[in-house]
C-alpha atoms as a PDB file:
ATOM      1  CA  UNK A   1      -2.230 -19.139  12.511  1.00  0.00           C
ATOM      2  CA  UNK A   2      -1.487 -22.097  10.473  1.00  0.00           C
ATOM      3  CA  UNK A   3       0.693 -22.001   7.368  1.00  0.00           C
ATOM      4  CA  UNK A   4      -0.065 -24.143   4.725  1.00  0.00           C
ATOM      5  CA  UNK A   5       2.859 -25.716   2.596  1.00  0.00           C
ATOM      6  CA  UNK A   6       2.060 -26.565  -0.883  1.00  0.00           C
ATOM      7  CA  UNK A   7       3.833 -28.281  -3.754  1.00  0.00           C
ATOM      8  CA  UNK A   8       4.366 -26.569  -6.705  1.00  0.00           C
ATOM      9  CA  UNK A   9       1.759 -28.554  -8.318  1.00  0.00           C
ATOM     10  CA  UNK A  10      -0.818 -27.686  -5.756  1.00  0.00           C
ATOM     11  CA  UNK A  11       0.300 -23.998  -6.234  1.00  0.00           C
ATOM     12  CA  UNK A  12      -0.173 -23.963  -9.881  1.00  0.00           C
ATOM     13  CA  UNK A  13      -3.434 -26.100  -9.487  1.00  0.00           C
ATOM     14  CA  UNK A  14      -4.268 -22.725  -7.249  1.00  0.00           C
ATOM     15  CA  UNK A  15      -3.220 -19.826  -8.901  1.00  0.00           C
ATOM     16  CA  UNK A  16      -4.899 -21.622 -12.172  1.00  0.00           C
ATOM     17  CA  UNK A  17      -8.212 -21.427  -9.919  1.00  0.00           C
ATOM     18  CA  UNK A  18      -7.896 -18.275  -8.699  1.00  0.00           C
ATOM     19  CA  UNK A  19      -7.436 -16.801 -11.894  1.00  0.00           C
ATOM     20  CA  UNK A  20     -10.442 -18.086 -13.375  1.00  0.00           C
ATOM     21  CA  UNK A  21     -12.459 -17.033 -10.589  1.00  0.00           C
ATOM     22  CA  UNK A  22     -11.164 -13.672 -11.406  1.00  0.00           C
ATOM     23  CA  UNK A  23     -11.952 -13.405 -14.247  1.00  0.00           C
ATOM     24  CA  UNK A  24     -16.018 -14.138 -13.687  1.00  0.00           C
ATOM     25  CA  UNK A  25     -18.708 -11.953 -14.286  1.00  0.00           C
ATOM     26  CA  UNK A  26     -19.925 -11.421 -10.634  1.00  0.00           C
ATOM     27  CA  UNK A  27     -16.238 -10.538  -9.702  1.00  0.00           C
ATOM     28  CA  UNK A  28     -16.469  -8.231 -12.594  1.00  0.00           C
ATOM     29  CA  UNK A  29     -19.673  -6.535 -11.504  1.00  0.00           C
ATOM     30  CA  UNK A  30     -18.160  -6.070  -7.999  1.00  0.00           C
ATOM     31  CA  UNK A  31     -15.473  -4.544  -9.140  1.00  0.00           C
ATOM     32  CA  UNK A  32     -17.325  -2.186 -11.106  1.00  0.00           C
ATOM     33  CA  UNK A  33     -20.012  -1.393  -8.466  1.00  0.00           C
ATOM     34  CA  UNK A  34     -16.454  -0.621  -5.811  1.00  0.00           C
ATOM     35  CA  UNK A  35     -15.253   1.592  -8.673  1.00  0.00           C
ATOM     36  CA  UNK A  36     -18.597   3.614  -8.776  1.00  0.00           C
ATOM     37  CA  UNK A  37     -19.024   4.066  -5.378  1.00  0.00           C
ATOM     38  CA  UNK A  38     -15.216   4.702  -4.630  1.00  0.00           C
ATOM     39  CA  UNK A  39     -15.709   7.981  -7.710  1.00  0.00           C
ATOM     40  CA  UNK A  40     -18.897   8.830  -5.914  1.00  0.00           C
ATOM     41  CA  UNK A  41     -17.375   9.413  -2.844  1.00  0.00           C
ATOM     42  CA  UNK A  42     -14.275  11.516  -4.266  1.00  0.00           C
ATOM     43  CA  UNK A  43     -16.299  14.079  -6.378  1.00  0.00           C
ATOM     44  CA  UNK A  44     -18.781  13.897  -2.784  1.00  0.00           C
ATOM     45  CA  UNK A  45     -15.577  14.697  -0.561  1.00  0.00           C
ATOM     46  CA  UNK A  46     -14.342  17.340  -3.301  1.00  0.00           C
ATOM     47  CA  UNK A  47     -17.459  19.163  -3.496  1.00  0.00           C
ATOM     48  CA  UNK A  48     -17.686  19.443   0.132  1.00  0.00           C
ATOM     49  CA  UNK A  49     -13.757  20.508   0.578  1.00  0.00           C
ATOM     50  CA  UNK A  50     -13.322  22.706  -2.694  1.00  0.00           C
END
């Protein structure tokens, strides 16, 4: 596996990127749509073990 070295204006340049990208509204929807499903399936698995 190859480790890439960056400087710590490439690093900034990337966690600036990143963070943006976070931060748009598909990521959002994602997030929400895991959240929903990842409820679902708790009150699912407590109705079946409870």
């Amino acid at each position: 596996m190859e480790t890439l070295k960056l400087t710590v204006n490439e690093k900034d340049t990337l966690d600036s990127i990143l963070y943006y990208a976070s931060k748009s509204e598909q990521i959002k929807k994602g997030r929400r749509n895991s959240r929903l499903i990842f409820i679902g399936v708790i009150i699912l698995l407590s109705i079946f073990f409870f």
